[in-house]
Every structure is written in structure tokens, then in C-alpha cells.
C-alpha atoms as a PDB file:
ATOM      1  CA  UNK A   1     -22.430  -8.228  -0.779  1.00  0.00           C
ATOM      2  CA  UNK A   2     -21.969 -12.011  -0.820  1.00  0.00           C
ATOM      3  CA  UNK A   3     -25.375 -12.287  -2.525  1.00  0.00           C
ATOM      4  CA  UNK A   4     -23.634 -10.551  -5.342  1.00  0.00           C
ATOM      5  CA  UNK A   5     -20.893 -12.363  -5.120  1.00  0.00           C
ATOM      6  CA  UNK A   6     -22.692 -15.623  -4.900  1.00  0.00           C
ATOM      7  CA  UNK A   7     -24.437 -14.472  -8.525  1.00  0.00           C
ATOM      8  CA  UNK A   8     -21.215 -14.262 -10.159  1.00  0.00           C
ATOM      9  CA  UNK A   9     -19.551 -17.357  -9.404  1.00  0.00           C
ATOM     10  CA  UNK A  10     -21.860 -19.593 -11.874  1.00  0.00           C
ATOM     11  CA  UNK A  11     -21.106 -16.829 -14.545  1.00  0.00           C
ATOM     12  CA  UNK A  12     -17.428 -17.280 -14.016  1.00  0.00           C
ATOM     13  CA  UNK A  13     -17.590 -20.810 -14.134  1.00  0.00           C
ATOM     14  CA  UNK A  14     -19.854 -20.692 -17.294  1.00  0.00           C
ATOM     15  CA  UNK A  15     -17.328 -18.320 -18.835  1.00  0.00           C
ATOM     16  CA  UNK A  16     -14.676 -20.836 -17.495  1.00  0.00           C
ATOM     17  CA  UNK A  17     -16.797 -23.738 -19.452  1.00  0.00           C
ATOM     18  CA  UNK A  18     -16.842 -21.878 -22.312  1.00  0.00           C
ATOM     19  CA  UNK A  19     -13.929 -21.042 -23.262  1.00  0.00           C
ATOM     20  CA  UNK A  20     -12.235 -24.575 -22.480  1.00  0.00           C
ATOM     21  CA  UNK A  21     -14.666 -25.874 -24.840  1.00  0.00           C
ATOM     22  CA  UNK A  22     -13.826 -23.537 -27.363  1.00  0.00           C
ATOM     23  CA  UNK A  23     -10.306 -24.561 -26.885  1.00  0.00           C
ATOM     24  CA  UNK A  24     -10.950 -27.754 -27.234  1.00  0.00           C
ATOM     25  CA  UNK A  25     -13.111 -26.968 -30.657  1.00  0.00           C
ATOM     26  CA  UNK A  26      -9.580 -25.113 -31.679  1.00  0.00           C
ATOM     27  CA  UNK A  27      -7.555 -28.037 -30.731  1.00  0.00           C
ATOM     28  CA  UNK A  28      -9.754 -30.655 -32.818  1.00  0.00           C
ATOM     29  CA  UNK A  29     -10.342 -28.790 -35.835  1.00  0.00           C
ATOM     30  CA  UNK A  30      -6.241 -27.933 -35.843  1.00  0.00           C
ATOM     31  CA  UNK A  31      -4.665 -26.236 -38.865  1.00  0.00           C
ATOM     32  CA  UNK A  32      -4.347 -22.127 -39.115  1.00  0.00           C
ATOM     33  CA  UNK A  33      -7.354 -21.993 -36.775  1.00  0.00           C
ATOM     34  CA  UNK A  34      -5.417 -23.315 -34.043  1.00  0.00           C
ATOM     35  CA  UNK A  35      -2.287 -21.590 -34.515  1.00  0.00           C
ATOM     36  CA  UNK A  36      -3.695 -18.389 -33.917  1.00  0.00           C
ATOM     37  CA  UNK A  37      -6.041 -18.880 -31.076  1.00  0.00           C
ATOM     38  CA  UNK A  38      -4.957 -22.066 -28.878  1.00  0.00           C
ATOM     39  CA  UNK A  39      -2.492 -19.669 -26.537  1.00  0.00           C
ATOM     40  CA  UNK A  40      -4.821 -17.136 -26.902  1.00  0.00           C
ATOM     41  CA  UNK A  41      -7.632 -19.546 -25.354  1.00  0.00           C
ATOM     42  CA  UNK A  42      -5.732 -20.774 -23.421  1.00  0.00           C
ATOM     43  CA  UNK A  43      -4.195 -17.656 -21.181  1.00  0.00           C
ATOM     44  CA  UNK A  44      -8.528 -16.355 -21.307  1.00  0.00           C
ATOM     45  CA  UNK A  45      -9.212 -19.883 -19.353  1.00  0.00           C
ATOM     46  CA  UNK A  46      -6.692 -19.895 -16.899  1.00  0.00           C
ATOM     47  CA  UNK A  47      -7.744 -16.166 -16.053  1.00  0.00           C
ATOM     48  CA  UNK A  48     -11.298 -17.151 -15.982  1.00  0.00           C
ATOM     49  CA  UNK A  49     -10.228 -19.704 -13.791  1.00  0.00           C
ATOM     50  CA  UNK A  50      -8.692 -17.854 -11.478  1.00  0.00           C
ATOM     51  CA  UNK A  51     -11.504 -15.115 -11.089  1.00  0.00           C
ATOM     52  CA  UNK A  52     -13.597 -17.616 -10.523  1.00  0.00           C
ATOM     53  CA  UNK A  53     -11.439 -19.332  -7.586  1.00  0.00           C
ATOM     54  CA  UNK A  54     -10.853 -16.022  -6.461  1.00  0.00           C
ATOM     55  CA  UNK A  55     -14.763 -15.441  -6.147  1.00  0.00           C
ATOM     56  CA  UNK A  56     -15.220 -18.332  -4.284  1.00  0.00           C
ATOM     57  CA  UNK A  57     -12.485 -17.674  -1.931  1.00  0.00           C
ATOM     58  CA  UNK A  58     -13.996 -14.019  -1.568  1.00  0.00           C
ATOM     59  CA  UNK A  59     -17.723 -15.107  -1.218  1.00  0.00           C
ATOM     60  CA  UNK A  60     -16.396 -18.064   1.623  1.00  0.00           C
ATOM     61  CA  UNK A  61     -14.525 -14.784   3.576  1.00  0.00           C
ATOM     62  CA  UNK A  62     -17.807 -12.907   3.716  1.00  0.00           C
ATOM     63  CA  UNK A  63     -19.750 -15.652   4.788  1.00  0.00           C
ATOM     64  CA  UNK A  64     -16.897 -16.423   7.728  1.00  0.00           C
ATOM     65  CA  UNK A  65     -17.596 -12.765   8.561  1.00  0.00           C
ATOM     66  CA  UNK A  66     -21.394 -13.664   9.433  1.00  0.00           C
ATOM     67  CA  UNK A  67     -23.658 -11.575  11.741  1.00  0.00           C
ATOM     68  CA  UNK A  68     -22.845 -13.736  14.786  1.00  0.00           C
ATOM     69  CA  UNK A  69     -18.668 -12.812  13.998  1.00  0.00           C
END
């Protein structure tokens, strides 16, 4: 299980990545394109950003819980 875990941390953070820069593409290029996607953007980051904290937390729990525990 914390194999599988361990796999999806990167592809939270990428999807973390991803979206901020996209954000920040909506931020610089401004006008209509903004206005209807910056809080949009935003709100997908900060939940991409907390899956992947709360992956890390999860795959650092299952490692704690080692064979020797």
C-alpha cells in the first residue's frame, strides 16, 4: 500500500505544478481570460495541494507502521 501511495505523490505534485502555472499563464495574459478562470484555478491548486500533503502525511503513517511496529 505505501508503494502505491508513494506513486501518487509525484502525480499530485505534478498536477499541483500544473495548474499554478496555468494560473500564473491566466494571471499574465489578464483580460476576459482571467476573469473567468483565476478563482477557478485557483480553488483546483489549493485542492491539489492539499491531496498531495495529505498523501504524504498518509504514505509517512504507513511507513511508521513498518514490519518491526
Amino acid at each position: 500500500m505505501s508503494s502505491f501511495v508513494f506513486f501518487l505523490i509525484p502525480l499530485a505534485l505534478a498536477a499541483t505544478a500544473i495548474i499554478l502555472g496555468l494560473g500564473l499563464y491566466s494571471l499574465a495574459r489578464g483580460g476576459t481570460f482571467a476573469k473567468e478562470n483565476s478563482n477557478r484555478l485557483m480553488r483546483m491548486r489549493v485542492i491539489a495541494q492539499a491531496v498531495a500533503i495529505a498523501l504524504m502525511v498518509l504514505f509517512l503513517m504507513l511507513i511508521g507502521k513498518g514490519p518491526g511496529s
